[in-house]
C-alpha atoms as a PDB file:
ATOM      1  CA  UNK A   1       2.517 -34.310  -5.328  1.00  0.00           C
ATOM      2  CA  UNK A   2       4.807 -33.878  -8.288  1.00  0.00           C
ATOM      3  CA  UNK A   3       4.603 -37.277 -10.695  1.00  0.00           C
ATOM      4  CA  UNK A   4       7.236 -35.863 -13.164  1.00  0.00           C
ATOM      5  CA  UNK A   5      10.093 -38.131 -13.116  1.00  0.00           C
ATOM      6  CA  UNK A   6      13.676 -37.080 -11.378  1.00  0.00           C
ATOM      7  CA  UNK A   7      16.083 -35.406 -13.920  1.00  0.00           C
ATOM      8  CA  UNK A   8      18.165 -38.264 -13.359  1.00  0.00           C
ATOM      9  CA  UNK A   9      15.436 -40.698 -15.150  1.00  0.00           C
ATOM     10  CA  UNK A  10      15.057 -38.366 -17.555  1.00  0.00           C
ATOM     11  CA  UNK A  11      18.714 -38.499 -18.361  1.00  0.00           C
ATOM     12  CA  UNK A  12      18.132 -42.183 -18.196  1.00  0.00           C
ATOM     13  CA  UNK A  13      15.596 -42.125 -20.942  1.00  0.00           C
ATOM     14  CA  UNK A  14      17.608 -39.681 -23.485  1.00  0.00           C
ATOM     15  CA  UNK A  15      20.555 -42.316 -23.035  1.00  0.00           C
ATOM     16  CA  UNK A  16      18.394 -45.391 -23.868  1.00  0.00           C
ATOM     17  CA  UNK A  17      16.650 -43.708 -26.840  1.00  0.00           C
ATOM     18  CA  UNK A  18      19.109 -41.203 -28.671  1.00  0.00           C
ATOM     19  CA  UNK A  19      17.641 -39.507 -31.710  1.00  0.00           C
ATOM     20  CA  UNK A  20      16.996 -41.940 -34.051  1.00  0.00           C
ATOM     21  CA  UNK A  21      16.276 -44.739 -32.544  1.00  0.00           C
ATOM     22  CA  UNK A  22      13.477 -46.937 -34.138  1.00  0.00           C
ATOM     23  CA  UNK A  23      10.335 -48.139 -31.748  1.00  0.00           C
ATOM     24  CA  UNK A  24       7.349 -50.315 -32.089  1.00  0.00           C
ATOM     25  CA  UNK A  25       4.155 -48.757 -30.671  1.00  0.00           C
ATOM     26  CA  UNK A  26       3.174 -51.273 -27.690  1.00  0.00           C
ATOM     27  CA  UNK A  27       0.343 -49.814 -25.505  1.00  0.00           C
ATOM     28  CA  UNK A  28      -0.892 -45.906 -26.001  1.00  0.00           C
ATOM     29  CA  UNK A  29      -4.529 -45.097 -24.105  1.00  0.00           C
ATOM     30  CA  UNK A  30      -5.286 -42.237 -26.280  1.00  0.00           C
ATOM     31  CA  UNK A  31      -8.512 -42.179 -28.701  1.00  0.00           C
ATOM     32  CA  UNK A  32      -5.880 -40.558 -31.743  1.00  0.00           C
ATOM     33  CA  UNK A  33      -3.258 -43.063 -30.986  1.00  0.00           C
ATOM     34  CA  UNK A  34      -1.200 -44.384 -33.782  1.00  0.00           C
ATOM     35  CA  UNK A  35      -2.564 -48.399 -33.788  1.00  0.00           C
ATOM     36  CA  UNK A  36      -0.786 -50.808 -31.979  1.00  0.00           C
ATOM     37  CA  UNK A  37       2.200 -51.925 -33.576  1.00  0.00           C
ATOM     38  CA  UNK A  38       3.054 -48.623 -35.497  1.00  0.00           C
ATOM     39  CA  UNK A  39       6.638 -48.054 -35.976  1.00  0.00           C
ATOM     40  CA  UNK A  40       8.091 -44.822 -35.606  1.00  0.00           C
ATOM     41  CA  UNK A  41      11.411 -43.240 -34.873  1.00  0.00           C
ATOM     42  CA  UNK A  42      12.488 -40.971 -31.928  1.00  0.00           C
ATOM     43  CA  UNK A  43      13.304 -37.657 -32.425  1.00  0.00           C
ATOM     44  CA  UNK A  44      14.362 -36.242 -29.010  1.00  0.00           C
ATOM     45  CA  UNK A  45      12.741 -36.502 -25.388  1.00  0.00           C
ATOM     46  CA  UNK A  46      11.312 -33.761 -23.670  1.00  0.00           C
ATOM     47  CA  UNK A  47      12.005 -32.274 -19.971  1.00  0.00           C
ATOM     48  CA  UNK A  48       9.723 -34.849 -18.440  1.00  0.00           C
ATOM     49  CA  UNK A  49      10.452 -37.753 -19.790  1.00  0.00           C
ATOM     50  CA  UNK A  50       8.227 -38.019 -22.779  1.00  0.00           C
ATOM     51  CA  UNK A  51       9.508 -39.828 -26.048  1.00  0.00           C
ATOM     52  CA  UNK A  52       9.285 -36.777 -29.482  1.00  0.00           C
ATOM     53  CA  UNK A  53       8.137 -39.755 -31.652  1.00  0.00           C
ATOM     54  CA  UNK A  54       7.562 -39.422 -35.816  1.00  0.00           C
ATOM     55  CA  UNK A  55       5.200 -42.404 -36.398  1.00  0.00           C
ATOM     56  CA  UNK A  56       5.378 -44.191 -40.062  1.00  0.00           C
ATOM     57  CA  UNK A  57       1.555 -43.235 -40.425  1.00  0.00           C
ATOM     58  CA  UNK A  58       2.366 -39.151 -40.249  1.00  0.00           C
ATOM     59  CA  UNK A  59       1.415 -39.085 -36.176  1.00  0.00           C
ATOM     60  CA  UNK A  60       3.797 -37.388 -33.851  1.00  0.00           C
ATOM     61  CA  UNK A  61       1.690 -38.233 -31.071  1.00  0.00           C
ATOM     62  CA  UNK A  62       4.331 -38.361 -27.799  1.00  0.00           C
ATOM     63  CA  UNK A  63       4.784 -41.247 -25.769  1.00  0.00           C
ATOM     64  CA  UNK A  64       4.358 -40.466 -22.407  1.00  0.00           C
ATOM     65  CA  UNK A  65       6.493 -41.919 -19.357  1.00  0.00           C
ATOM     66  CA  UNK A  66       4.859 -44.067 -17.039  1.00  0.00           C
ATOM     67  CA  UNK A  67       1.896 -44.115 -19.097  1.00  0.00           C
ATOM     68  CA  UNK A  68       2.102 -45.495 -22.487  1.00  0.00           C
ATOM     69  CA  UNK A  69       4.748 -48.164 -24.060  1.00  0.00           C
ATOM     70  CA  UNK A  70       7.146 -48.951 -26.541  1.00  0.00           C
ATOM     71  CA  UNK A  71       9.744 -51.465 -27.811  1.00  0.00           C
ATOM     72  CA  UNK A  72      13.146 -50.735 -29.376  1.00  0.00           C
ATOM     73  CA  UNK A  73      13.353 -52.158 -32.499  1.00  0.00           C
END
């Protein structure tokens, strides 16, 4: 079973967070995550989804869609 989202949500996702926009690091279950509450800015999304995100604290760790969570700021 394929759990990559439709090109159409994808689409979705580049519209609601253009290049630039600024986010606030919510929920990320990885062990190198940025902490919670890191701000970063997006710097493209990738072909499944994911936000390209350059984190204040030098991370570039990707948030991934469906999985981990952030708020526009």
């Amino acid at each position: 079973m394929n759990n990559f989202p439709s090109r159409e949500t994808v689409e979705r996702i580049k519209r609601q967070y253009p290049t630039g926009t600024k986010v606030r690091l919510v929920r990320m279950d990885d062990a190198c995550a940025p902490p919670i509450g890191t701000v970063g800015e997006v710097i493209g999304v990738d072909d499944i989804g994911s936000l390209l995100v350059k984190w204040s604290n030098g991370s570039s760790l990707n948030v991934v869609f469906g999985e981990d969570l952030v708020e526009k700021i």
